[in-house]
PDB file of N, CA and C in Angstrom:
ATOM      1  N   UNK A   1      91.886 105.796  97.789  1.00  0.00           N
ATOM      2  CA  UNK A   1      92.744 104.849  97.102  1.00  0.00           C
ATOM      3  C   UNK A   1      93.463 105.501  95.925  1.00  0.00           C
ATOM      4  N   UNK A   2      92.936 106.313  95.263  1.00  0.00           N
ATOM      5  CA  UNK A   2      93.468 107.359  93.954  1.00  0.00           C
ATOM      6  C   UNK A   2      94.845 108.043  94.946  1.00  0.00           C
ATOM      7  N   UNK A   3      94.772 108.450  95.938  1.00  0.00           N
ATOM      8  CA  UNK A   3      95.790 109.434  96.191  1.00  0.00           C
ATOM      9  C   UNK A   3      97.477 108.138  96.336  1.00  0.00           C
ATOM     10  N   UNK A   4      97.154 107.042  96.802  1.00  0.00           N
ATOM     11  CA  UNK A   4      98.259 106.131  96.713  1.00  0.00           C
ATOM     12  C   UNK A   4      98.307 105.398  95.218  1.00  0.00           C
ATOM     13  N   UNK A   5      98.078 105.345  94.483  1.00  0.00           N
ATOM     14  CA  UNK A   5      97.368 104.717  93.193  1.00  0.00           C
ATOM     15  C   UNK A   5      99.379 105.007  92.652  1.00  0.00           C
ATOM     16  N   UNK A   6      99.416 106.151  92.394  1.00  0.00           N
ATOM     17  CA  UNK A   6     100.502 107.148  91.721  1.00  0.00           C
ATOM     18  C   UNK A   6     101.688 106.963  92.417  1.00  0.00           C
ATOM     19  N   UNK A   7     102.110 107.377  93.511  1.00  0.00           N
ATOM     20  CA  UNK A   7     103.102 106.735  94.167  1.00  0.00           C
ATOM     21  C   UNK A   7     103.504 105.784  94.686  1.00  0.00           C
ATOM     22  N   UNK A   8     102.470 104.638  94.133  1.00  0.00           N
ATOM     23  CA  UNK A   8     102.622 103.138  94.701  1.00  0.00           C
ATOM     24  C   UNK A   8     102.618 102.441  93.670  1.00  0.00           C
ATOM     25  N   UNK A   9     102.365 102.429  92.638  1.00  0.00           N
ATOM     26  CA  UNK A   9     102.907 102.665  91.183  1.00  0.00           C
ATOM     27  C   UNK A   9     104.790 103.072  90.708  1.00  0.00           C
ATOM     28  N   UNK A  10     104.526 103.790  91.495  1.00  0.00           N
ATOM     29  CA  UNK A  10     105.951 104.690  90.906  1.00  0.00           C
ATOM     30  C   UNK A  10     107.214 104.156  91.783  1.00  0.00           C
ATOM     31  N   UNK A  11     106.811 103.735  92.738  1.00  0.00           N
ATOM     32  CA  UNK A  11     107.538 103.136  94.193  1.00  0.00           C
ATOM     33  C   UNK A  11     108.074 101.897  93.968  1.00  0.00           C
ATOM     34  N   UNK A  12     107.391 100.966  93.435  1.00  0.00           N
ATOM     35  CA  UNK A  12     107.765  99.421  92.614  1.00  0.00           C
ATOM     36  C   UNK A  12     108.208  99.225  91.549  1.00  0.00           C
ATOM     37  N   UNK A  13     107.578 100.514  91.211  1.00  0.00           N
ATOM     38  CA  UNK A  13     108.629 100.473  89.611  1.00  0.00           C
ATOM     39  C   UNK A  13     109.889 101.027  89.610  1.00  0.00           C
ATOM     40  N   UNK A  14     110.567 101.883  90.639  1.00  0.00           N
ATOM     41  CA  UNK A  14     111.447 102.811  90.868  1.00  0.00           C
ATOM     42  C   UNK A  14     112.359 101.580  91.656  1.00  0.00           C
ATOM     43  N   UNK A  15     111.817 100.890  92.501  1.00  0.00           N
ATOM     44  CA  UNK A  15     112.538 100.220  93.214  1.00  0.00           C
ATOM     45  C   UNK A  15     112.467  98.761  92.649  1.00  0.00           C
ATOM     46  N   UNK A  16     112.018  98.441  91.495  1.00  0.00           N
ATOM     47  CA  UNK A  16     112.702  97.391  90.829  1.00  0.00           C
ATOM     48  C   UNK A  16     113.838  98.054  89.856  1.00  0.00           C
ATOM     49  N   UNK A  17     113.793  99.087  89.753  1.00  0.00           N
ATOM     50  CA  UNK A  17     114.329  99.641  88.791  1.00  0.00           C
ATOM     51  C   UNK A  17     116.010  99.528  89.543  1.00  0.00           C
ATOM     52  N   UNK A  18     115.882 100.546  90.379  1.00  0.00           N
ATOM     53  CA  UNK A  18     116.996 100.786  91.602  1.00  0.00           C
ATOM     54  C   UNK A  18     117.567  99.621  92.035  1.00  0.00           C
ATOM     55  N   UNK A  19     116.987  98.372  92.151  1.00  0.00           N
ATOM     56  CA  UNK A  19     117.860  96.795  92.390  1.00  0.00           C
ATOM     57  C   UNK A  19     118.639  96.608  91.571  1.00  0.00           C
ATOM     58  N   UNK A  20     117.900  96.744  90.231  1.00  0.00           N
ATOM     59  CA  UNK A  20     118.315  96.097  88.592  1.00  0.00           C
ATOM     60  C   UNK A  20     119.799  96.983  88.734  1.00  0.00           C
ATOM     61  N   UNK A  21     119.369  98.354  88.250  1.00  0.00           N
ATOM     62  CA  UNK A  21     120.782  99.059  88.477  1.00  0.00           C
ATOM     63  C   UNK A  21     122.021  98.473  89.968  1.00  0.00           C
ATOM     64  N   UNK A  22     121.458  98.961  90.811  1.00  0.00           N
ATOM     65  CA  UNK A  22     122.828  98.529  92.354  1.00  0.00           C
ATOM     66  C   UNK A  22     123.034  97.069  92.178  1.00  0.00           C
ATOM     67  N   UNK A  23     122.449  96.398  91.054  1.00  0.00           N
ATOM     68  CA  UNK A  23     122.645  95.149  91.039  1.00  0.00           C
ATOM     69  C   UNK A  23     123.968  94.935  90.048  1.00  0.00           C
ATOM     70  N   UNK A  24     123.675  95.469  89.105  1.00  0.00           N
ATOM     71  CA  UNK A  24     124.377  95.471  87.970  1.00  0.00           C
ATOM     72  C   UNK A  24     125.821  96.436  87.763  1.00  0.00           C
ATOM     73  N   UNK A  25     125.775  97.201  88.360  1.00  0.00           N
ATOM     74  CA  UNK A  25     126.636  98.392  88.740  1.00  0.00           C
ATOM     75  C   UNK A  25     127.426  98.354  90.115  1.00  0.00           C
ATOM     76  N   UNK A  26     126.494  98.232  91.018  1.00  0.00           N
ATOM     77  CA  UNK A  26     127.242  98.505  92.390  1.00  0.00           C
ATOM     78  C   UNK A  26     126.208  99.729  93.037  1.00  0.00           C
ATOM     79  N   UNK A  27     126.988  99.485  94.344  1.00  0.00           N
ATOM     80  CA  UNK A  27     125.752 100.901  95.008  1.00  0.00           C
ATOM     81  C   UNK A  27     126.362 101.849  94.622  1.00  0.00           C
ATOM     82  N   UNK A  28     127.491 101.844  94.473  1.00  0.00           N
ATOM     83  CA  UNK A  28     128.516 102.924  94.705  1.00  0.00           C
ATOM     84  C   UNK A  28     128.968 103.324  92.779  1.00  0.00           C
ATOM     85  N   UNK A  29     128.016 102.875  92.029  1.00  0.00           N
ATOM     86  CA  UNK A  29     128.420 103.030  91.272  1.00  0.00           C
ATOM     87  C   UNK A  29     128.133 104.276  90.515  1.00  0.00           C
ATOM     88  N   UNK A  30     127.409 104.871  91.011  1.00  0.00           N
ATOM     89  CA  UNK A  30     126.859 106.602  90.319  1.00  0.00           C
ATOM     90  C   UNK A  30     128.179 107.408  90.630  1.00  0.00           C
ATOM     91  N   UNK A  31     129.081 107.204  91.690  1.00  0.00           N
ATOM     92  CA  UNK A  31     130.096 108.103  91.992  1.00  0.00           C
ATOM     93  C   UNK A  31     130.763 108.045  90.919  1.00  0.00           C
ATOM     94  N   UNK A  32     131.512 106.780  90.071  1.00  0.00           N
ATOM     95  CA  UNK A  32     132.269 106.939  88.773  1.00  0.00           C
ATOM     96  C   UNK A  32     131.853 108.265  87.987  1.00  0.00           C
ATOM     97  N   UNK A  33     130.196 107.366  87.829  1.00  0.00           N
ATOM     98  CA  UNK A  33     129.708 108.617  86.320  1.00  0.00           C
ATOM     99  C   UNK A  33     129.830 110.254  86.960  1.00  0.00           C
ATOM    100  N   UNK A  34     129.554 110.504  88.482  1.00  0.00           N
ATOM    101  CA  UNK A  34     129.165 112.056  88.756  1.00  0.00           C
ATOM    102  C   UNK A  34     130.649 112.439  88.728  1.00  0.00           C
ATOM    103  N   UNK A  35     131.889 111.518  88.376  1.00  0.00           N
ATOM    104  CA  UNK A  35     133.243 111.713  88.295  1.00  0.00           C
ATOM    105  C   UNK A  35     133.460 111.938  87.095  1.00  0.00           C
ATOM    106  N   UNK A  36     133.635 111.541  86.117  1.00  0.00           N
ATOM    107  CA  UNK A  36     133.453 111.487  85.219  1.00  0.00           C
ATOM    108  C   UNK A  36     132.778 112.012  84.359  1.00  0.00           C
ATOM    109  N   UNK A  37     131.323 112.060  84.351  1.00  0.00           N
ATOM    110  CA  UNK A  37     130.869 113.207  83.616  1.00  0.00           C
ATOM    111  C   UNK A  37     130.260 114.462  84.410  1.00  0.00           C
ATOM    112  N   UNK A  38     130.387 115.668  83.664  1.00  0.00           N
ATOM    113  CA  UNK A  38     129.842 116.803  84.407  1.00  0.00           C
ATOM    114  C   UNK A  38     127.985 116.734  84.883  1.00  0.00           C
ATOM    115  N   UNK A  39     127.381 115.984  83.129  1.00  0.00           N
ATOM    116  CA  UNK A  39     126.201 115.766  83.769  1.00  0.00           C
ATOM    117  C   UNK A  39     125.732 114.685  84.847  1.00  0.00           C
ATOM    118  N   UNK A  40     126.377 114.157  84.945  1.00  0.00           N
ATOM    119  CA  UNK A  40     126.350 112.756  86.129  1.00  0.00           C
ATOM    120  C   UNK A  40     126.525 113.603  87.655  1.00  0.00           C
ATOM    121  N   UNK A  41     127.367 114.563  87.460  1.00  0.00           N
ATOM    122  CA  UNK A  41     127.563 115.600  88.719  1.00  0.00           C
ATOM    123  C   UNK A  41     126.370 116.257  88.762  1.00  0.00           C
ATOM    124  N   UNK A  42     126.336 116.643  87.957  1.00  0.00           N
ATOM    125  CA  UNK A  42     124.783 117.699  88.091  1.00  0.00           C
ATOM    126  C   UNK A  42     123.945 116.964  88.318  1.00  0.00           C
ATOM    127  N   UNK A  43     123.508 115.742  88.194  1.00  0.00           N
ATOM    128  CA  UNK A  43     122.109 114.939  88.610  1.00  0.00           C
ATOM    129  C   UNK A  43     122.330 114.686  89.581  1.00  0.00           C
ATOM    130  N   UNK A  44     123.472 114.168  90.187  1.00  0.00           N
ATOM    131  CA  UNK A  44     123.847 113.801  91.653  1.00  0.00           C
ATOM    132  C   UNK A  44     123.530 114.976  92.667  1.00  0.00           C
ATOM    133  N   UNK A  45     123.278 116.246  92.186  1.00  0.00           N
ATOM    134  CA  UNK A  45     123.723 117.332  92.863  1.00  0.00           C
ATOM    135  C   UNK A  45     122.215 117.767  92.988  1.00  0.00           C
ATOM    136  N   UNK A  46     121.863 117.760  91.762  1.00  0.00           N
ATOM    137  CA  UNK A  46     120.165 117.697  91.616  1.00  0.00           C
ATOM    138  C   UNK A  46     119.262 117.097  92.897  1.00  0.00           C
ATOM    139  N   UNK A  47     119.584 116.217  92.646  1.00  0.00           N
ATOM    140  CA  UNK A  47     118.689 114.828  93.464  1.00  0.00           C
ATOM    141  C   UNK A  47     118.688 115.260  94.848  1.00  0.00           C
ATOM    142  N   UNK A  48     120.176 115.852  95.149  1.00  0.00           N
ATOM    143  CA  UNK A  48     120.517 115.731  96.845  1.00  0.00           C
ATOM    144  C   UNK A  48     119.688 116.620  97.011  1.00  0.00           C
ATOM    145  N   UNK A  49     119.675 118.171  96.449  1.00  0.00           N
ATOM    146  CA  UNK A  49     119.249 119.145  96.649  1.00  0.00           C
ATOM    147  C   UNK A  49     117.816 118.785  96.526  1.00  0.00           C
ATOM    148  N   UNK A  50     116.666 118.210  96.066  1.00  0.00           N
ATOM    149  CA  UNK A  50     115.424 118.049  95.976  1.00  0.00           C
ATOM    150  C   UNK A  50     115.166 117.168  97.292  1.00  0.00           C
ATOM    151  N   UNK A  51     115.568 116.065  97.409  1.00  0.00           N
ATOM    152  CA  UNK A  51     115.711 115.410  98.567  1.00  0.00           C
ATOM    153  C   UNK A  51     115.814 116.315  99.938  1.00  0.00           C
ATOM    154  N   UNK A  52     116.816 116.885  99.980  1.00  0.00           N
ATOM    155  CA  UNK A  52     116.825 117.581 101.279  1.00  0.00           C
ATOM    156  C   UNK A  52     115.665 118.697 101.620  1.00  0.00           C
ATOM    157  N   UNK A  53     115.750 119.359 100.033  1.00  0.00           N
ATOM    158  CA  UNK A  53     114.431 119.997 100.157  1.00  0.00           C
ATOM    159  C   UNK A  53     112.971 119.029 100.846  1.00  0.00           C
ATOM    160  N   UNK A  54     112.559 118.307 100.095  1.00  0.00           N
ATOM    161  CA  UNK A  54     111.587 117.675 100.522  1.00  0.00           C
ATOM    162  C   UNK A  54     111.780 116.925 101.430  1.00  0.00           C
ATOM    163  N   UNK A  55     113.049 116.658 102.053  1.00  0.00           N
ATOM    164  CA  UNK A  55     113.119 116.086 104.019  1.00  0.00           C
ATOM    165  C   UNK A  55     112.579 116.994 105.010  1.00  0.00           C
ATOM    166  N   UNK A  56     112.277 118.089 103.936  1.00  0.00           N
ATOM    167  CA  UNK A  56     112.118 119.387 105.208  1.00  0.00           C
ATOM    168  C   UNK A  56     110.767 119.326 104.848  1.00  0.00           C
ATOM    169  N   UNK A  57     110.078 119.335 103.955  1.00  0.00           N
ATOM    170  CA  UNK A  57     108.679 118.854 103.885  1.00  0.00           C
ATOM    171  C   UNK A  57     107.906 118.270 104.472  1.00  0.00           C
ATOM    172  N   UNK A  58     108.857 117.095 104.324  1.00  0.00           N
ATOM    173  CA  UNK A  58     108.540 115.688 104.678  1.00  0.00           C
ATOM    174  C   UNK A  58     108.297 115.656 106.451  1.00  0.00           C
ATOM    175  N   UNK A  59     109.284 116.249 106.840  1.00  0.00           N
ATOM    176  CA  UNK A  59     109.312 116.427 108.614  1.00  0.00           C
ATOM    177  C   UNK A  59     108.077 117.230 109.049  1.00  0.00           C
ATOM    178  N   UNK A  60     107.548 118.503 108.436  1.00  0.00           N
ATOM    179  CA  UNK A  60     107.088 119.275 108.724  1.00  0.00           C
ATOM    180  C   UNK A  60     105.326 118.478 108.493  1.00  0.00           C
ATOM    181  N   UNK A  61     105.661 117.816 108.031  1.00  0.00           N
ATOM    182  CA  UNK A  61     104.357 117.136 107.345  1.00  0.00           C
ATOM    183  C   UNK A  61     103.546 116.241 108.372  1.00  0.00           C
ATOM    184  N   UNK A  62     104.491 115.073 108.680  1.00  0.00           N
ATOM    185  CA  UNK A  62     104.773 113.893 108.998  1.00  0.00           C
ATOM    186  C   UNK A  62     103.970 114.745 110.982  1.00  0.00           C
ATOM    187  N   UNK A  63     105.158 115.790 111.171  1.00  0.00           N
ATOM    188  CA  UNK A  63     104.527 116.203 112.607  1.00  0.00           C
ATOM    189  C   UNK A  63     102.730 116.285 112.651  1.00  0.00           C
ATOM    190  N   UNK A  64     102.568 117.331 111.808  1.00  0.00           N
ATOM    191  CA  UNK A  64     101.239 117.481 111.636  1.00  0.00           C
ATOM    192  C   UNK A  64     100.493 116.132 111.332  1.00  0.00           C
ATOM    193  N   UNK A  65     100.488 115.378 111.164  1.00  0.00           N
ATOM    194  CA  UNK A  65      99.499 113.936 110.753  1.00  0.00           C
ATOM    195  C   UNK A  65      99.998 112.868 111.820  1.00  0.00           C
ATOM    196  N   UNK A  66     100.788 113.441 112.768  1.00  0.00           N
ATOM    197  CA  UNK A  66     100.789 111.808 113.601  1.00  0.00           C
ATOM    198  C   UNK A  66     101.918 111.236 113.108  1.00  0.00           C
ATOM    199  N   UNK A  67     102.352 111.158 111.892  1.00  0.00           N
ATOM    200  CA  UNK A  67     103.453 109.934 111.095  1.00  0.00           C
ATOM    201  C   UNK A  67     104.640 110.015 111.310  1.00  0.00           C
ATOM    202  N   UNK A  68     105.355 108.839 111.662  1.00  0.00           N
ATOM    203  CA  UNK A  68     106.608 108.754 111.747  1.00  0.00           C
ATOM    204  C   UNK A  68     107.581 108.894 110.492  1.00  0.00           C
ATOM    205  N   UNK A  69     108.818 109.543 110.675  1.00  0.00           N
ATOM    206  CA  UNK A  69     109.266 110.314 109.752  1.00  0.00           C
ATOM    207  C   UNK A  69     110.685 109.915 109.773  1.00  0.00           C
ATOM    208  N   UNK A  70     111.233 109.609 110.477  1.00  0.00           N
ATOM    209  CA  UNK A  70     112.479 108.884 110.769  1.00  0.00           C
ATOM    210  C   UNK A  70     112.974 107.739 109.517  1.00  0.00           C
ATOM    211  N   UNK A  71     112.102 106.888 109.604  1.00  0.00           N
ATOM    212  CA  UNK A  71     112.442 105.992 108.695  1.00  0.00           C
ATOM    213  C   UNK A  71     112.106 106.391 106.984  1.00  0.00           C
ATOM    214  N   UNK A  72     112.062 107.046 106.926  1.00  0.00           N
ATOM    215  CA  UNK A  72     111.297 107.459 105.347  1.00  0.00           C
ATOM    216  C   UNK A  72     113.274 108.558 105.184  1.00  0.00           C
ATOM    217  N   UNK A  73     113.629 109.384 106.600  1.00  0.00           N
ATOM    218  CA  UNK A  73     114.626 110.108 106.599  1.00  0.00           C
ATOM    219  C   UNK A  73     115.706 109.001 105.734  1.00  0.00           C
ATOM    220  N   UNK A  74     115.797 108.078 106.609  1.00  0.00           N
ATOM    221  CA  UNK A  74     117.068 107.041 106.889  1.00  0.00           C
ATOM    222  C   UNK A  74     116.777 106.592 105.145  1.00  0.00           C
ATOM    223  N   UNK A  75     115.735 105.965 104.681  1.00  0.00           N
ATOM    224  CA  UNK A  75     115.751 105.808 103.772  1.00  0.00           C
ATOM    225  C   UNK A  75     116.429 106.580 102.005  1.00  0.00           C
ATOM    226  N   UNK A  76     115.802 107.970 102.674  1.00  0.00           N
ATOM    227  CA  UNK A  76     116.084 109.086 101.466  1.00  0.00           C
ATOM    228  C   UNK A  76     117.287 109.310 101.662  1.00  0.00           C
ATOM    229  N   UNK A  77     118.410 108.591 102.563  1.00  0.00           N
ATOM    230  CA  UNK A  77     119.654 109.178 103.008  1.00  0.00           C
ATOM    231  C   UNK A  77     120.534 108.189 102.144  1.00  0.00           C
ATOM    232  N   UNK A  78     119.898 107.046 101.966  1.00  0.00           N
ATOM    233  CA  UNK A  78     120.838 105.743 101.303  1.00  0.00           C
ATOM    234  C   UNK A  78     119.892 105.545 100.350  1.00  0.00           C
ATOM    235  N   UNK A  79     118.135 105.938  99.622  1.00  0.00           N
ATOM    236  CA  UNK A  79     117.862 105.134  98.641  1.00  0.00           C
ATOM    237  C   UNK A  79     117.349 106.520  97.577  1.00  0.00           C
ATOM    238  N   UNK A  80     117.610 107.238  98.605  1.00  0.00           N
ATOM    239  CA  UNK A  80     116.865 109.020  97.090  1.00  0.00           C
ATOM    240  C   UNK A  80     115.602 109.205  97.444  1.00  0.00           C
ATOM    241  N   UNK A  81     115.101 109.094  96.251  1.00  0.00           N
ATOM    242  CA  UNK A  81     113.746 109.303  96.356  1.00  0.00           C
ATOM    243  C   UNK A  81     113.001 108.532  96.415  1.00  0.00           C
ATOM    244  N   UNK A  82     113.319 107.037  96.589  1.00  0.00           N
ATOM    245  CA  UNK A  82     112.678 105.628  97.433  1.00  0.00           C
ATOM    246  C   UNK A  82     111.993 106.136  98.427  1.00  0.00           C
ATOM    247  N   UNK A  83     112.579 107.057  99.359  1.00  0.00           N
ATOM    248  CA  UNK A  83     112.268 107.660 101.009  1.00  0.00           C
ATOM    249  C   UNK A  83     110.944 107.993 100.831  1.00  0.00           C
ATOM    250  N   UNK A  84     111.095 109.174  99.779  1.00  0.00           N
ATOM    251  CA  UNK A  84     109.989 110.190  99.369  1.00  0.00           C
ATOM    252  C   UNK A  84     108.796 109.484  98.960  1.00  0.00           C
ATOM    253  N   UNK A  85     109.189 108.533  97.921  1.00  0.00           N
ATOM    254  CA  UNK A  85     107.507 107.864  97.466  1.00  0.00           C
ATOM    255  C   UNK A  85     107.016 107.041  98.574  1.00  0.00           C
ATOM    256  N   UNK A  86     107.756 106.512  99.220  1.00  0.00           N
ATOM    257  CA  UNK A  86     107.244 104.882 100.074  1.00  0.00           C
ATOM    258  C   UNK A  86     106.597 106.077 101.634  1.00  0.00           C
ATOM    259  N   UNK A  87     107.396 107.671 101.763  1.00  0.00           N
ATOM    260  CA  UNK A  87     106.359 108.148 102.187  1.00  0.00           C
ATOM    261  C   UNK A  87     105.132 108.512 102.156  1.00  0.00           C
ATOM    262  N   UNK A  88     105.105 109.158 100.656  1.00  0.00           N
ATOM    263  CA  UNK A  88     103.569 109.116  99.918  1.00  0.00           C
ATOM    264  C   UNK A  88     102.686 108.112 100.055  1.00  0.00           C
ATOM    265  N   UNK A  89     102.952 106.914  99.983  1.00  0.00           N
ATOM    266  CA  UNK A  89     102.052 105.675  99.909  1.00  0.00           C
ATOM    267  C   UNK A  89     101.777 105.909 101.534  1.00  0.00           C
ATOM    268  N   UNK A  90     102.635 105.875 102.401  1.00  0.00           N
ATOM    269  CA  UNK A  90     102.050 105.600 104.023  1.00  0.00           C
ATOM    270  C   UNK A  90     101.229 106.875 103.907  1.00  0.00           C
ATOM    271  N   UNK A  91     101.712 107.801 103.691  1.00  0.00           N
ATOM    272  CA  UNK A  91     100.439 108.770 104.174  1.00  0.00           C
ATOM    273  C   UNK A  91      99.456 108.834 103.367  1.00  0.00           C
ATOM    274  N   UNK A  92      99.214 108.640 102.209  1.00  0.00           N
ATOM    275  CA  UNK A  92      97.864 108.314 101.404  1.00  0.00           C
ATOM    276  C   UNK A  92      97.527 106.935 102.541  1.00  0.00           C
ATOM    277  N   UNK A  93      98.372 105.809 102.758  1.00  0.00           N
ATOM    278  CA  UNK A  93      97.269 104.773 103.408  1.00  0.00           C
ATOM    279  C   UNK A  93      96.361 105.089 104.595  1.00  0.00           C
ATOM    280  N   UNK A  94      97.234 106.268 104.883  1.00  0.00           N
ATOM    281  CA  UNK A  94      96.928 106.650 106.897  1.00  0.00           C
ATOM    282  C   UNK A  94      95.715 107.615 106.665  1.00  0.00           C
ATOM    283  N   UNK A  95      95.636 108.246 105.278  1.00  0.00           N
ATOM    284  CA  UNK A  95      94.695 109.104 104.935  1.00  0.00           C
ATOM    285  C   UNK A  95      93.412 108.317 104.655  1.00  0.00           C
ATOM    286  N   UNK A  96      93.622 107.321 104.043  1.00  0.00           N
ATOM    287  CA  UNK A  96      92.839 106.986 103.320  1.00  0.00           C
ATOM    288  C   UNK A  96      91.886 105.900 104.793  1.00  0.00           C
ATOM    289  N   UNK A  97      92.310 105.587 105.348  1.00  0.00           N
ATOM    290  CA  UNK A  97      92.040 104.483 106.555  1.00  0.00           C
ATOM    291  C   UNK A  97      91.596 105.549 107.618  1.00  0.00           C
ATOM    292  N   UNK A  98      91.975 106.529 108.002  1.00  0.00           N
ATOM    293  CA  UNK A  98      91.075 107.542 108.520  1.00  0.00           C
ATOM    294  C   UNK A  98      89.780 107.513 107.817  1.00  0.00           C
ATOM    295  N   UNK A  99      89.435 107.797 107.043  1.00  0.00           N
ATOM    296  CA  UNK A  99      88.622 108.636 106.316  1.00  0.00           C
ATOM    297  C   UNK A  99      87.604 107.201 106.493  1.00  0.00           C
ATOM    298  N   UNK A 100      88.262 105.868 106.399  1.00  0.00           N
ATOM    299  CA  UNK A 100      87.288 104.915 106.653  1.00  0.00           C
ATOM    300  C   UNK A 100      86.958 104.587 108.136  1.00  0.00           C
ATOM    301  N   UNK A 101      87.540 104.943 108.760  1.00  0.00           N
ATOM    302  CA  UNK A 101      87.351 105.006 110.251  1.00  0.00           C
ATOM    303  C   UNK A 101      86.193 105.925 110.755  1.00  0.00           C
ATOM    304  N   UNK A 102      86.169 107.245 109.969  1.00  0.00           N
ATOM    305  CA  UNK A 102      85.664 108.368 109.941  1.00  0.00           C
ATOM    306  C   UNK A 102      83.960 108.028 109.507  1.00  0.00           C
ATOM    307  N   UNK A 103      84.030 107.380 108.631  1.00  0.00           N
ATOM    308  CA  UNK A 103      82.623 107.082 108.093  1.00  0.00           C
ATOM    309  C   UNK A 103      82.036 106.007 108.613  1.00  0.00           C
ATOM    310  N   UNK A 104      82.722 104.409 109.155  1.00  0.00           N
ATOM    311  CA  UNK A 104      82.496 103.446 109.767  1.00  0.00           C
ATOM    312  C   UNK A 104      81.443 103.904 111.399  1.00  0.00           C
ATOM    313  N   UNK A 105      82.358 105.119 112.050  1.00  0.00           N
ATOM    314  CA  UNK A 105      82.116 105.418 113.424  1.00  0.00           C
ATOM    315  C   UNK A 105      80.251 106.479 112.945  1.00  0.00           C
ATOM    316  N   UNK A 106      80.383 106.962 111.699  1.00  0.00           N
ATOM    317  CA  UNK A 106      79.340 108.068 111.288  1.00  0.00           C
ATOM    318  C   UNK A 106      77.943 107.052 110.607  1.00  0.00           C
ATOM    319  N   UNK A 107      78.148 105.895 110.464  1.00  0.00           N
ATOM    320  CA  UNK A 107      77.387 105.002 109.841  1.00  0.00           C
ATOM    321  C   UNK A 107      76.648 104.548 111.076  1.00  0.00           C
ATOM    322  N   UNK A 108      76.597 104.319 111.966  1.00  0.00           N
ATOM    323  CA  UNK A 108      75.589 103.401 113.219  1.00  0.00           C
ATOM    324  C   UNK A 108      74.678 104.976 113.198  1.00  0.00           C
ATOM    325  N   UNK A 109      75.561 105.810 113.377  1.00  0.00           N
ATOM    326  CA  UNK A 109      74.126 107.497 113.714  1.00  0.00           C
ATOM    327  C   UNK A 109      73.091 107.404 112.558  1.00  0.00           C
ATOM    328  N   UNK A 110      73.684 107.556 111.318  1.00  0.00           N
ATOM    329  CA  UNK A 110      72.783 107.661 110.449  1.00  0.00           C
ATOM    330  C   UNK A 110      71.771 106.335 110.343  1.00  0.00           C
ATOM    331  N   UNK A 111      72.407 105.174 110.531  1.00  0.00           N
ATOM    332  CA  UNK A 111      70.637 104.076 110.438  1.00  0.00           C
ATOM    333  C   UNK A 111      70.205 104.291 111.834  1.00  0.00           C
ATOM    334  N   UNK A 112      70.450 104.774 113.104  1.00  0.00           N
ATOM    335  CA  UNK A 112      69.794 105.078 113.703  1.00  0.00           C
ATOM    336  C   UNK A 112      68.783 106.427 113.362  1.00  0.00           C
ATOM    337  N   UNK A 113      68.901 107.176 112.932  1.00  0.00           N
ATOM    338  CA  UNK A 113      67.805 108.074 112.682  1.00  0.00           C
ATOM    339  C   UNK A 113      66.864 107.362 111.850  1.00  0.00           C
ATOM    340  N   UNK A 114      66.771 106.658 110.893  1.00  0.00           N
ATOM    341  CA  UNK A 114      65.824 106.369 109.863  1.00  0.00           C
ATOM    342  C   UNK A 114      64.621 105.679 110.371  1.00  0.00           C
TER     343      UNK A 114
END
């Protein structure tokens, strides 16, 4: 439960955050500022580049554990790094629900020996 704790946290707060703004602004409204100011370009430029980085993560990851990866893509393509955390949380849940699966199936052996 600790390993989703942090990005499920950060995920609701990011994405109330992210309404408030596209609410108030527009979706389209970061293009003005990355027009406009040089640092607004550079964060825009920032973001993409970390994002894509970690899509390649994210894919490489996602194969290895079973998890579907598609929708976390589609997401990071229109919400940033929405994609990225709301992936963290599924795979901490998928981790974490193994691991209870894992001990549930290991629990009948052990009161059988006693």
């Amino acid at each position: 439960m600790k390993k989703i704790a942090i990005p499920l946290v950060a995920l609701v707060a990011f994405s109330a955050f992210s309404l408030w703004v596209v609410a108030a602004e527009g979706y389209l409204g970061f293009l003005s500022l990355a027009r406009d100011e040089p640092w607004g370009l550079q964060l825009l430029l920032d973001v993409a580049i970390a994002c894509f980085l970690y899509s390649i993560w994210m894919v490489r990851d996602a194969r290895e554990r079973g998890l579907p990866v598609a929708p976390y893509l589609v997401m990071m393509l229109f919400g940033g790094s929405l994609g990225a955390l709301a992936y963290l949380v599924h795979r901490g849940v998928r981790a974490a629900t193994s691991a209870e699966r894992a001990l549930s199936v290991a629990s009948p052996l052990v009161s059988h020996r006693r």
